[in-house]
N, C-alpha and C. Protein backbone atom coordinates (compact mmCIF):
# COMPACT_ATOMS: atom_id res chain seq x y z
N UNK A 1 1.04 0.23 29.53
CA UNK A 1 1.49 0.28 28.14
C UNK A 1 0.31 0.67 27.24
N UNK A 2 0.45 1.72 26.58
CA UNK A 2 -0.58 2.35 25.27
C UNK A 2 -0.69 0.95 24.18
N UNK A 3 -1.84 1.01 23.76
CA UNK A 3 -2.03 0.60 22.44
C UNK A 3 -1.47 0.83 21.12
N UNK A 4 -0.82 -0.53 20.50
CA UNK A 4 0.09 -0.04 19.26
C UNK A 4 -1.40 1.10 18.35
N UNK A 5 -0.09 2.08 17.78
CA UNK A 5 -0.56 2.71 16.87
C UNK A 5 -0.56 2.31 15.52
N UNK A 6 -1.22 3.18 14.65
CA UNK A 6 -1.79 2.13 13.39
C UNK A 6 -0.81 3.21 12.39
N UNK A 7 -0.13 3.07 11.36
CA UNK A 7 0.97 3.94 10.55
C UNK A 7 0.39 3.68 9.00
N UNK A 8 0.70 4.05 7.94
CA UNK A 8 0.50 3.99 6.97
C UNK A 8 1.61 4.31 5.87
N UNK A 9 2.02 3.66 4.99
CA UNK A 9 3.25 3.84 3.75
C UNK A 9 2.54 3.43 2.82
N UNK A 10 2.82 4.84 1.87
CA UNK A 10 1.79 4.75 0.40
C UNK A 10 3.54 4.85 -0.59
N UNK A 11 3.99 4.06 -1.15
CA UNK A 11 4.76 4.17 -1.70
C UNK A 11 4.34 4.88 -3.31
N UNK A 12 4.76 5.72 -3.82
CA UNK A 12 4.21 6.63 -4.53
C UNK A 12 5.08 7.32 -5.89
N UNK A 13 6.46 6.40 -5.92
CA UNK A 13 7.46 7.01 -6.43
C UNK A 13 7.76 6.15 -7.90
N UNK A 14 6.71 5.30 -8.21
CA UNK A 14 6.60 4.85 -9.79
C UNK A 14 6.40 5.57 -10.70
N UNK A 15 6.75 5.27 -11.75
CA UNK A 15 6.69 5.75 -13.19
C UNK A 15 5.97 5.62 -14.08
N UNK A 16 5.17 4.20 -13.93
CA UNK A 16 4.40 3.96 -14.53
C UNK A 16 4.85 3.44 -15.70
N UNK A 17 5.99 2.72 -15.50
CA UNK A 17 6.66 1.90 -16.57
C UNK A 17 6.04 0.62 -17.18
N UNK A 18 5.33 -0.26 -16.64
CA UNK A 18 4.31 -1.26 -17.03
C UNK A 18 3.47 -0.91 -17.88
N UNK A 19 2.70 0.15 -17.36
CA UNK A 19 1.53 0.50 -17.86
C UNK A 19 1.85 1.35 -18.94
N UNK A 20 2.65 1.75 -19.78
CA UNK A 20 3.47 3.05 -20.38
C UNK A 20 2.34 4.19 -20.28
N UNK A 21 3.14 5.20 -21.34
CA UNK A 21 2.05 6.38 -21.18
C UNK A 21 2.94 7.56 -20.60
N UNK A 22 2.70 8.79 -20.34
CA UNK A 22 3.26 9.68 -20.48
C UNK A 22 3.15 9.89 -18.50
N UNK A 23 1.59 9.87 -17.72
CA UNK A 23 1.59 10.20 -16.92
C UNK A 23 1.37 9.01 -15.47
N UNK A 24 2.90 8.67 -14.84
CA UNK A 24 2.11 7.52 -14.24
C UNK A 24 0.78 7.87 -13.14
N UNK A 25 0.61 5.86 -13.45
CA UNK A 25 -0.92 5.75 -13.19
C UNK A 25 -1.48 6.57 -11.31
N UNK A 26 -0.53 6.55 -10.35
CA UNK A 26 -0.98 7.18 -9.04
C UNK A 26 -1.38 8.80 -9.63
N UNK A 27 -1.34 9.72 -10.76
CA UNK A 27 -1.68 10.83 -10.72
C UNK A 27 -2.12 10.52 -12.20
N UNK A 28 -3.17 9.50 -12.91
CA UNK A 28 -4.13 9.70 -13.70
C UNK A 28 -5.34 10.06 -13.06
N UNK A 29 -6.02 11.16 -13.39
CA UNK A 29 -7.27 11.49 -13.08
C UNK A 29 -8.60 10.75 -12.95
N UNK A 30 -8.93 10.60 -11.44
CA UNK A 30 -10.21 10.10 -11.44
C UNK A 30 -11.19 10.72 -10.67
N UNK A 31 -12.64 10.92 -11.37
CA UNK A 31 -13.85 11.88 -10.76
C UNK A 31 -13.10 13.21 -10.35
N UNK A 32 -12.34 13.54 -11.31
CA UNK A 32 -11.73 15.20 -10.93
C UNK A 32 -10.11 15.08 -10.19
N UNK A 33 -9.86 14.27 -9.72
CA UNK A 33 -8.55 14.22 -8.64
C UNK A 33 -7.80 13.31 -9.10
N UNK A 34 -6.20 13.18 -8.74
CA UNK A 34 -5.67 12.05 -9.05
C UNK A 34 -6.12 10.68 -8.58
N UNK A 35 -5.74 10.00 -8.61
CA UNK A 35 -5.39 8.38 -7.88
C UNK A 35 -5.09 8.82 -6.56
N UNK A 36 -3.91 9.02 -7.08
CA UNK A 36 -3.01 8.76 -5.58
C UNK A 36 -3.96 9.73 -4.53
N UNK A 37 -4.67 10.74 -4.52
CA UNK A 37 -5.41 11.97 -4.10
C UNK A 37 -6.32 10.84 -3.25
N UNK A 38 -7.31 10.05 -3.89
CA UNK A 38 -8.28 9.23 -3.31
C UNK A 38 -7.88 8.19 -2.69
N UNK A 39 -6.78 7.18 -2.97
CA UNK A 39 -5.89 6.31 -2.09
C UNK A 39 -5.64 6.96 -0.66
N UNK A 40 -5.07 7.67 -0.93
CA UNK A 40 -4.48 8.91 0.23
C UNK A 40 -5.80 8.97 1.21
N UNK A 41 -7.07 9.93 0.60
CA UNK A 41 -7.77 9.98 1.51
C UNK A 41 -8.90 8.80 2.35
N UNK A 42 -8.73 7.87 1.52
CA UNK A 42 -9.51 6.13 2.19
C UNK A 42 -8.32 6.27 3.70
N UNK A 43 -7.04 6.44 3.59
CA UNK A 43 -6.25 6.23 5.04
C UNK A 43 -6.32 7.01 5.74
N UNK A 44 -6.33 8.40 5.44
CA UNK A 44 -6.83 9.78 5.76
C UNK A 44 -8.29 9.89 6.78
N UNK A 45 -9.38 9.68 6.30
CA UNK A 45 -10.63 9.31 6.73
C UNK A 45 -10.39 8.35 7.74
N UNK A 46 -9.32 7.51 7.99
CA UNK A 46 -10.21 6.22 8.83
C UNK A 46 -9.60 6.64 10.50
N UNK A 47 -9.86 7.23 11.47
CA UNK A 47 -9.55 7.82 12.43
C UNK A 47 -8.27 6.96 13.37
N UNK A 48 -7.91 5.31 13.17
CA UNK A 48 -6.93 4.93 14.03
C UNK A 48 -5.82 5.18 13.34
N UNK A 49 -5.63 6.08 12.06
CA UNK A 49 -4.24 6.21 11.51
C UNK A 49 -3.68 7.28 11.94
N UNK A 50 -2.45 6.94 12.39
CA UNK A 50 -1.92 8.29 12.73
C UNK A 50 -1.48 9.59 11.87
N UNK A 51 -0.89 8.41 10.74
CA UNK A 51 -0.09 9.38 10.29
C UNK A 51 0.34 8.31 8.54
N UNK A 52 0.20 9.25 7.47
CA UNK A 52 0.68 8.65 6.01
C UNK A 52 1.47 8.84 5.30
N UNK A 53 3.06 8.06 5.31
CA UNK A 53 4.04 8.30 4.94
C UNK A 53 4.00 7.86 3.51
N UNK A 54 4.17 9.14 1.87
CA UNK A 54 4.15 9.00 0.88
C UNK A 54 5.87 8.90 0.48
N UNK A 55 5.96 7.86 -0.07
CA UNK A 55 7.11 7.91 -0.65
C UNK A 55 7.48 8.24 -2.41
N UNK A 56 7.62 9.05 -2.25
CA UNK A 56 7.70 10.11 -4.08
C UNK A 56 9.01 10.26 -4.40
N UNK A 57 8.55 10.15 -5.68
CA UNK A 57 10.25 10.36 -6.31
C UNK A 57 10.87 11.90 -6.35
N UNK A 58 12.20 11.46 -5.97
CA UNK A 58 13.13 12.84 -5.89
C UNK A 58 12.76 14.20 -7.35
N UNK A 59 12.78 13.16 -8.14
CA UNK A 59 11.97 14.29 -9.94
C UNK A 59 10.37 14.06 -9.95
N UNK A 60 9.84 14.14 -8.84
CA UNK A 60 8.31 14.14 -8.74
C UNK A 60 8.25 15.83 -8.50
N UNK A 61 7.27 16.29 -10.14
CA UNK A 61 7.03 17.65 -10.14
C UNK A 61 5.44 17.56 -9.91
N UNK A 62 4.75 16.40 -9.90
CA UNK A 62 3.18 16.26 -9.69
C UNK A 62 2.38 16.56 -8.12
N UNK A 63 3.63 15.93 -7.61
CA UNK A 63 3.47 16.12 -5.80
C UNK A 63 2.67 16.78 -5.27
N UNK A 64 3.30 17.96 -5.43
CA UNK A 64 2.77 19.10 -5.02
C UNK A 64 1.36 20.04 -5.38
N UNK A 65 1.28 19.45 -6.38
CA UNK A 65 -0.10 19.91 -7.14
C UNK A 65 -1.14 18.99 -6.36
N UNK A 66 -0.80 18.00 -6.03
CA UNK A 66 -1.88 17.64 -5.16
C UNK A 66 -2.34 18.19 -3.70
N UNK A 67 -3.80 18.23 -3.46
CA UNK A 67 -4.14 18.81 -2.49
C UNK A 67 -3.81 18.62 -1.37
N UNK A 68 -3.84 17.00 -1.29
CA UNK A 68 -3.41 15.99 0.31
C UNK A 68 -1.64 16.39 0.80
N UNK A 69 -0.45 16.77 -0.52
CA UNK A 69 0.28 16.80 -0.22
C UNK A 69 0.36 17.78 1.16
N UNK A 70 -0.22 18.89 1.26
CA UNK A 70 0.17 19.46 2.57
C UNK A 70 -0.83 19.35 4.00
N UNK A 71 -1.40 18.01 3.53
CA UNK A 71 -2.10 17.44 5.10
C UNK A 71 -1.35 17.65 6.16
N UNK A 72 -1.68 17.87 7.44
CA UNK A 72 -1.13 17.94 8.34
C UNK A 72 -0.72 16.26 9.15
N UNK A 73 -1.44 15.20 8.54
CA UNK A 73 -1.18 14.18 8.62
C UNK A 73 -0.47 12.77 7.62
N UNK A 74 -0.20 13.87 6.54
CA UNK A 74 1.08 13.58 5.33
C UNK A 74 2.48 13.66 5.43
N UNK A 75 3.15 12.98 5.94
CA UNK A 75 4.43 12.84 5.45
C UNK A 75 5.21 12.84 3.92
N UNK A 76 6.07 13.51 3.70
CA UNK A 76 6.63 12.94 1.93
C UNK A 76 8.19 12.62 2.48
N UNK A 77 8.25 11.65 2.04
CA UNK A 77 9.35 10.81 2.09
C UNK A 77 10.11 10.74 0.65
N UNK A 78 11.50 10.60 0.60
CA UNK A 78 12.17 10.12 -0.67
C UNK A 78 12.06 8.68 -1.32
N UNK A 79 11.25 8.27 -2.24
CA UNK A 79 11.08 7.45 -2.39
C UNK A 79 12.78 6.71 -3.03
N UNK A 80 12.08 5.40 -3.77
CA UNK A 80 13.33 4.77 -4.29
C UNK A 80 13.32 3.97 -5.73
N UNK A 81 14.36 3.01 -6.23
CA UNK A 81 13.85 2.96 -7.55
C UNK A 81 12.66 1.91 -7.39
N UNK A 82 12.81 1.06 -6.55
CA UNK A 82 11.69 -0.03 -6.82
C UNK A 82 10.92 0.00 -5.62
N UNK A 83 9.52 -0.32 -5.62
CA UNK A 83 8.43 -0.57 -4.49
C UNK A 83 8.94 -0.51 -3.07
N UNK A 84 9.77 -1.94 -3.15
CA UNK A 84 10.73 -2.40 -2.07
C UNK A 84 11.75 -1.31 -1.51
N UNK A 85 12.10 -0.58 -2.04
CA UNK A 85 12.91 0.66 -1.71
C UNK A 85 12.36 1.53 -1.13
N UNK A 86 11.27 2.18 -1.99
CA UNK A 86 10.54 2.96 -1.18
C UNK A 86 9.44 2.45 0.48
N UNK A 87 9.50 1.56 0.34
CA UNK A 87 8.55 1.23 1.61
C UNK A 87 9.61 1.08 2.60
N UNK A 88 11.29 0.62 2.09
CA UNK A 88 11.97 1.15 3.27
C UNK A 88 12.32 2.06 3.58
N UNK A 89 12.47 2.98 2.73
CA UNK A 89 12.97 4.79 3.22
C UNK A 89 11.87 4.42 4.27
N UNK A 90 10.74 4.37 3.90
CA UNK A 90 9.46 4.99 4.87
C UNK A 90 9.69 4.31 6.09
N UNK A 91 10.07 3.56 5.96
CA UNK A 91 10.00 2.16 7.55
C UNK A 91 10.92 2.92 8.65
N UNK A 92 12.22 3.58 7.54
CA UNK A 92 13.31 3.74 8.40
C UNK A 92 13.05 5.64 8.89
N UNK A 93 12.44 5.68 8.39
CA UNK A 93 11.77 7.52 8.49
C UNK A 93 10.87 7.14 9.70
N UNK A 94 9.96 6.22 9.86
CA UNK A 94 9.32 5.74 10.64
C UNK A 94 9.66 5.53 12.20
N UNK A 95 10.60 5.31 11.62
CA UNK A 95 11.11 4.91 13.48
C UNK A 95 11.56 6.10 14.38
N UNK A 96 11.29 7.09 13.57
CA UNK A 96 11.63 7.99 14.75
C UNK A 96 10.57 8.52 15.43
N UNK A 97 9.06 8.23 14.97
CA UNK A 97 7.66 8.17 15.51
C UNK A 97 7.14 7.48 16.19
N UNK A 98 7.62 6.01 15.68
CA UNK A 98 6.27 4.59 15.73
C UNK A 98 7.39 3.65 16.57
N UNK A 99 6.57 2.81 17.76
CA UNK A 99 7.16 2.10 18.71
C UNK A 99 7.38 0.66 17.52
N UNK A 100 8.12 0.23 18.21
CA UNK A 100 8.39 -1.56 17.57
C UNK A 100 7.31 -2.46 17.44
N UNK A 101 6.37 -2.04 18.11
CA UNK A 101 4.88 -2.93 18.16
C UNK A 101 3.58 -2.44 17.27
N UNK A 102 3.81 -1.30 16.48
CA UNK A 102 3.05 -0.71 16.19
C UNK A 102 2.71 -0.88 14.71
N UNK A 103 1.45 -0.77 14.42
CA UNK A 103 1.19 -1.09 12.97
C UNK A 103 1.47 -0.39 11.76
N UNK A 104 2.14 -1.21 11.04
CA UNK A 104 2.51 0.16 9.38
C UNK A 104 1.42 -0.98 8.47
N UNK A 105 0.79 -0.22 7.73
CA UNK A 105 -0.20 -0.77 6.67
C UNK A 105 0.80 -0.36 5.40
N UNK A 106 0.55 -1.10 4.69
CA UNK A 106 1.63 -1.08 3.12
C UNK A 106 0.20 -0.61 2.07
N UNK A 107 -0.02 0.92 1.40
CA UNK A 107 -1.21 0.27 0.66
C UNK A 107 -0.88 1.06 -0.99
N UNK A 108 -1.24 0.43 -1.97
CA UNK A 108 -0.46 1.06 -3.33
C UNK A 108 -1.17 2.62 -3.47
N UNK A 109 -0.31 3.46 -3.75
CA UNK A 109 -1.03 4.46 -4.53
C UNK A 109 -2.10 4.57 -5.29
N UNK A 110 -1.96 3.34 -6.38
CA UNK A 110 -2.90 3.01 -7.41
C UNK A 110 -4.05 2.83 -7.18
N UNK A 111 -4.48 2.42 -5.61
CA UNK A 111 -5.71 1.48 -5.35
C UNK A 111 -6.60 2.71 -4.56
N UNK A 112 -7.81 3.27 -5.68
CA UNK A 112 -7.92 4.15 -4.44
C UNK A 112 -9.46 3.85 -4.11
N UNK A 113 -9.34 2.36 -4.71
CA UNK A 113 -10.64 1.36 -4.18
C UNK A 113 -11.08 1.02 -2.61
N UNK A 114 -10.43 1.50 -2.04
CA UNK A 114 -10.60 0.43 -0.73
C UNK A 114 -11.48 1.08 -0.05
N UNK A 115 -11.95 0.02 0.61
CA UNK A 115 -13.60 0.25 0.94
C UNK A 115 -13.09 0.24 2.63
N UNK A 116 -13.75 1.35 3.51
CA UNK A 116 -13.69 1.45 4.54
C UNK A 116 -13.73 0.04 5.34
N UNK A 117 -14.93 -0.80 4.65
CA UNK A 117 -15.57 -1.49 5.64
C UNK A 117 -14.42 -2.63 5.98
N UNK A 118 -13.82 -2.69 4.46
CA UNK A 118 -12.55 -3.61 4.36
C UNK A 118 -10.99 -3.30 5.39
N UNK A 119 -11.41 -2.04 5.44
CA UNK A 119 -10.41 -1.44 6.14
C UNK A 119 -10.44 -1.73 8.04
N UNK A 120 -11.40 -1.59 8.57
CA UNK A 120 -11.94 -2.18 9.66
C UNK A 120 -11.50 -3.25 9.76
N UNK A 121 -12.16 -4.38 9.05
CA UNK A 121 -11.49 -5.56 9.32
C UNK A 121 -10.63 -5.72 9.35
N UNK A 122 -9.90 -5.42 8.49
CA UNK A 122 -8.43 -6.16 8.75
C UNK A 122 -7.38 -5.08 9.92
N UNK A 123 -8.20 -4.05 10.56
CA UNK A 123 -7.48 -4.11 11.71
C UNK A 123 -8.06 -4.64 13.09
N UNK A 124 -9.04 -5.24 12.91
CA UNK A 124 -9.77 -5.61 13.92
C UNK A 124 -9.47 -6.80 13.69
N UNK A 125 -9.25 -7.67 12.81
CA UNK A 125 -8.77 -9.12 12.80
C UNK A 125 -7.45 -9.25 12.92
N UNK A 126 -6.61 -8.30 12.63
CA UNK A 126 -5.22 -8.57 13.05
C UNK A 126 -4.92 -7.79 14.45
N UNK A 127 -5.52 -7.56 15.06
CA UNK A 127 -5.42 -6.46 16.24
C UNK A 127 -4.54 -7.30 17.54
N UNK A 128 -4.71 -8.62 17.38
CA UNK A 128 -3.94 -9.59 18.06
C UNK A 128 -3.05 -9.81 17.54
N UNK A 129 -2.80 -10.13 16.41
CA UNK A 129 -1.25 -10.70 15.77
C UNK A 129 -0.35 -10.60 16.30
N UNK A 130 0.64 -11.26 16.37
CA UNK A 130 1.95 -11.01 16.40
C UNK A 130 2.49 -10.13 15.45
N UNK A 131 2.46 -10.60 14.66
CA UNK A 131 3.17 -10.36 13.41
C UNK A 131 2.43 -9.40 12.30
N UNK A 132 1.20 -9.87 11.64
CA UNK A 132 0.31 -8.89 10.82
C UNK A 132 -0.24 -10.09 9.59
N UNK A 133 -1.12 -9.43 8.75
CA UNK A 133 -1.34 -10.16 7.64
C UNK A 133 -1.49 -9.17 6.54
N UNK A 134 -2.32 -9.52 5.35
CA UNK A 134 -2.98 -9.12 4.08
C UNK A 134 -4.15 -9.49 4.03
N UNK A 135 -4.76 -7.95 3.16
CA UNK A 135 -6.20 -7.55 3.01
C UNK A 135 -5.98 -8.68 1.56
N UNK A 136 -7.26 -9.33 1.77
CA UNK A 136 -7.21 -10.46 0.53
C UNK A 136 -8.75 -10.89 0.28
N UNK A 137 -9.04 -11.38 -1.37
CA UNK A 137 -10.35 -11.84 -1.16
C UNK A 137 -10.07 -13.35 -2.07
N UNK A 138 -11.34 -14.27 -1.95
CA UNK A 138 -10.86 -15.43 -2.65
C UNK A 138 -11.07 -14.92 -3.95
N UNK A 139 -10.50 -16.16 -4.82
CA UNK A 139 -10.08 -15.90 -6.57
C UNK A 139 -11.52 -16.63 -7.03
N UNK A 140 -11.48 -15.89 -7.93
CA UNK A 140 -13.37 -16.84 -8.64
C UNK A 140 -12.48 -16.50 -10.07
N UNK A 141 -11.83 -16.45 -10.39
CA UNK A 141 -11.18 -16.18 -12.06
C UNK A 141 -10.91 -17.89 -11.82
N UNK A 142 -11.13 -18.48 -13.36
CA UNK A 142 -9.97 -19.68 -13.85
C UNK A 142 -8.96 -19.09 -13.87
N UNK A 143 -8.19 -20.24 -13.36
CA UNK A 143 -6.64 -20.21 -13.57
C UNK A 143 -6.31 -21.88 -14.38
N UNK A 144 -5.20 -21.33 -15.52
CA UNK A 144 -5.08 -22.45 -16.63
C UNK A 144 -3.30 -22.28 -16.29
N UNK A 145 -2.56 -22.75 -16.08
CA UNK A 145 -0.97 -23.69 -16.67
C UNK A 145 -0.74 -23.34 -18.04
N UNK A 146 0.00 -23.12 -18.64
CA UNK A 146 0.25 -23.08 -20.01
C UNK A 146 1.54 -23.75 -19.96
N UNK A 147 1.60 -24.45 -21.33
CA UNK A 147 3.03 -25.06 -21.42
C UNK A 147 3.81 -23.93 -22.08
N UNK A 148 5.12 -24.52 -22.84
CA UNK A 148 6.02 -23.72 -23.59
C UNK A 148 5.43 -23.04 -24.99
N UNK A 149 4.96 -23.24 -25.22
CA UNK A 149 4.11 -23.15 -26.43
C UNK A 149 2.96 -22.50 -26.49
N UNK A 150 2.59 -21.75 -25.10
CA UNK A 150 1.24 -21.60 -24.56
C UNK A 150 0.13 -22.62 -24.74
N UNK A 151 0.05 -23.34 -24.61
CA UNK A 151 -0.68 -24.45 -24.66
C UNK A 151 -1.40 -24.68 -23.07
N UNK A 152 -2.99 -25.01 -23.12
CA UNK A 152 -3.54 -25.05 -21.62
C UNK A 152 -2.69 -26.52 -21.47
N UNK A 153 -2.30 -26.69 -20.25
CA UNK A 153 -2.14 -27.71 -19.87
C UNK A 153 -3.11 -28.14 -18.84
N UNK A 154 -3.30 -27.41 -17.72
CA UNK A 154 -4.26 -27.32 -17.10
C UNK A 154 -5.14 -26.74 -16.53
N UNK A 155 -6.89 -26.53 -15.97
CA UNK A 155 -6.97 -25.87 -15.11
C UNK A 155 -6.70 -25.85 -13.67
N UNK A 156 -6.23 -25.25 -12.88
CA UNK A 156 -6.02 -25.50 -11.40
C UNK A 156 -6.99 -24.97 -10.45
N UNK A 157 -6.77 -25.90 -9.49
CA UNK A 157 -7.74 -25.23 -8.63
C UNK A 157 -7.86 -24.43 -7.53
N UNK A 158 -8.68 -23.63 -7.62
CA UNK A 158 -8.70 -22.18 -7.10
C UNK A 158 -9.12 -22.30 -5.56
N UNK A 159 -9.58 -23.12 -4.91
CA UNK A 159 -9.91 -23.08 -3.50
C UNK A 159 -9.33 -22.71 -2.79
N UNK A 160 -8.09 -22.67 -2.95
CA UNK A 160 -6.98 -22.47 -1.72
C UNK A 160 -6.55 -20.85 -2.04
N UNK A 161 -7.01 -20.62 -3.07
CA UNK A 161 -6.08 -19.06 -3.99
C UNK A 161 -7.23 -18.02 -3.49
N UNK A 162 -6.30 -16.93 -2.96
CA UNK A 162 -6.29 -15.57 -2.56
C UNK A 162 -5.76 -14.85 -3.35
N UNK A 163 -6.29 -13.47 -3.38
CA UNK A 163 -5.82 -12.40 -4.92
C UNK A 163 -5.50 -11.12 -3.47
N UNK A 164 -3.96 -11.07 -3.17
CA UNK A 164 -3.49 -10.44 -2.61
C UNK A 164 -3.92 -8.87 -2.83
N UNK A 165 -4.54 -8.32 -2.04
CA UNK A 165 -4.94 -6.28 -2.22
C UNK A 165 -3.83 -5.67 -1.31
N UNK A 166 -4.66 -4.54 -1.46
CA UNK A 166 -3.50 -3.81 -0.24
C UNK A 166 -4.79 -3.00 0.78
N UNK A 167 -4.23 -2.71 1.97
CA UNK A 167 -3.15 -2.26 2.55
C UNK A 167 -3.04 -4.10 2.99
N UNK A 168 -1.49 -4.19 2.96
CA UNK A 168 -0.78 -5.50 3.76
C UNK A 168 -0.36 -4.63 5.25
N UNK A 169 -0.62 -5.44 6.46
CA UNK A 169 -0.43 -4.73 7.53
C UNK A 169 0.52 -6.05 8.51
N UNK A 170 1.73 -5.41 9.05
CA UNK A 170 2.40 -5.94 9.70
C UNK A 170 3.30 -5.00 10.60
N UNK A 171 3.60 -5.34 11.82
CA UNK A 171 4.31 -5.09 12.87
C UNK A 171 5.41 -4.17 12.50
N UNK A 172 5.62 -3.16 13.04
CA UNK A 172 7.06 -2.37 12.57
C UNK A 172 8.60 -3.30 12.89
N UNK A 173 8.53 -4.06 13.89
CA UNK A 173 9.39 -4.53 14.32
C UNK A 173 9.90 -5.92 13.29
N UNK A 174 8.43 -6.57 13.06
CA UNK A 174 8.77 -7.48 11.72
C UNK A 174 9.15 -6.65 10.64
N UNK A 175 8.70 -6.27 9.84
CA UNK A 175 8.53 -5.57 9.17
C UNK A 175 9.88 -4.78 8.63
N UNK A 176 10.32 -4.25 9.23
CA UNK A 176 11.86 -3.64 9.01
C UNK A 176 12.98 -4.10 8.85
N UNK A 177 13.22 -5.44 9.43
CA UNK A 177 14.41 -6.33 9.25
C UNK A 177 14.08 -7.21 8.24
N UNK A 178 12.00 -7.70 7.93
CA UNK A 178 12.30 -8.24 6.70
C UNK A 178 12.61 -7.30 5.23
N UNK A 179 11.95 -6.23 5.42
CA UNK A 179 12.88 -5.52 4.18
C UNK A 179 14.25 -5.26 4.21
N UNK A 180 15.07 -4.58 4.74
CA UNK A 180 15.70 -4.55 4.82
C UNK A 180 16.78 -6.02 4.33
């Protein structure tokens, strides 16, 4: 039996409705290129990925202007209206590639922070799993309670608190029936 393969879903099909503004945030310009351009290539670069399924919206006219779109290791997928949508088109596009054991990394468009070294680890620490985990670091921010009124009620404590990143990496086989 081969070694699970490592997959990637950049869900990519937001609007940028939070943030308002005219151009969403995966194709605001950074150091010359979009977002999504440098996200793309942190998964691109790291040699156990096979393959990076972008999920874009059906009225995505930006797509294509990007360079990565015609990687030979880019997929474009139909995205959907919410996050959750699009990471299942991709799951279910997926299966006609990737065995049941094999790794899909979840990582935002937006983030086109991620540091190789971070990237390593967390497939080398989940490389046993069953199941998979999340790229995470501890919280050093206060965190305060507010009542109804905004009022501090309390501070809480942060020892136990993780500030969830991406890529989140879990099993295709988990993975598909929990979205779904």
């Amino acid at each position: 039996m081969s070694e699970p393969a490592f997959w990637a879903v950049v869900p990519a099909a937001g609007v940028g409705s939070r943030m308002g503004g005219e151009t969403p945030k995966q194709y605001l310009s950074l150091a010359g290129r979009p977002v999504l351009e440098h996200s793309l290539q942190r998964l691109l670069d790291h040699p156990a990925i096979e393959r990076v399924l972008v999920a874009i919206s059906a009225h995505d006219s930006r797509w294509r202007r990007c360079v990565l779109s015609s990687h030979p290791r880019v997929r474009q997928i139909t995205g959907g209206k919410e996050r959750c949508h699009s990471v299942l088109n991709a799951l279910r596009s997926l299966q006609q590639d990737a065995a049941p054991e094999d790794w899909v990394l979840i990582h935002d468009a937006a983030r086109p922070c991620l540091r190789r070294a971070d990237l390593d680890r967390l497939l080398e620490e989940l490389s046993g799993d069953p199941v998979g985990g999340v790229l995470a670091v501890p919280l050093h921010d206060t965190l305060k309670r507010a009542g109804p009124a905004g009022e501090v009620l309390e501070t809480l404590p942060r020892e136990q608190l993780w500030r969830a990143l991406t890529p989140q990496m879990f099993r295709l086989a988990s993975l598909l029936p929990a979205m779904e």
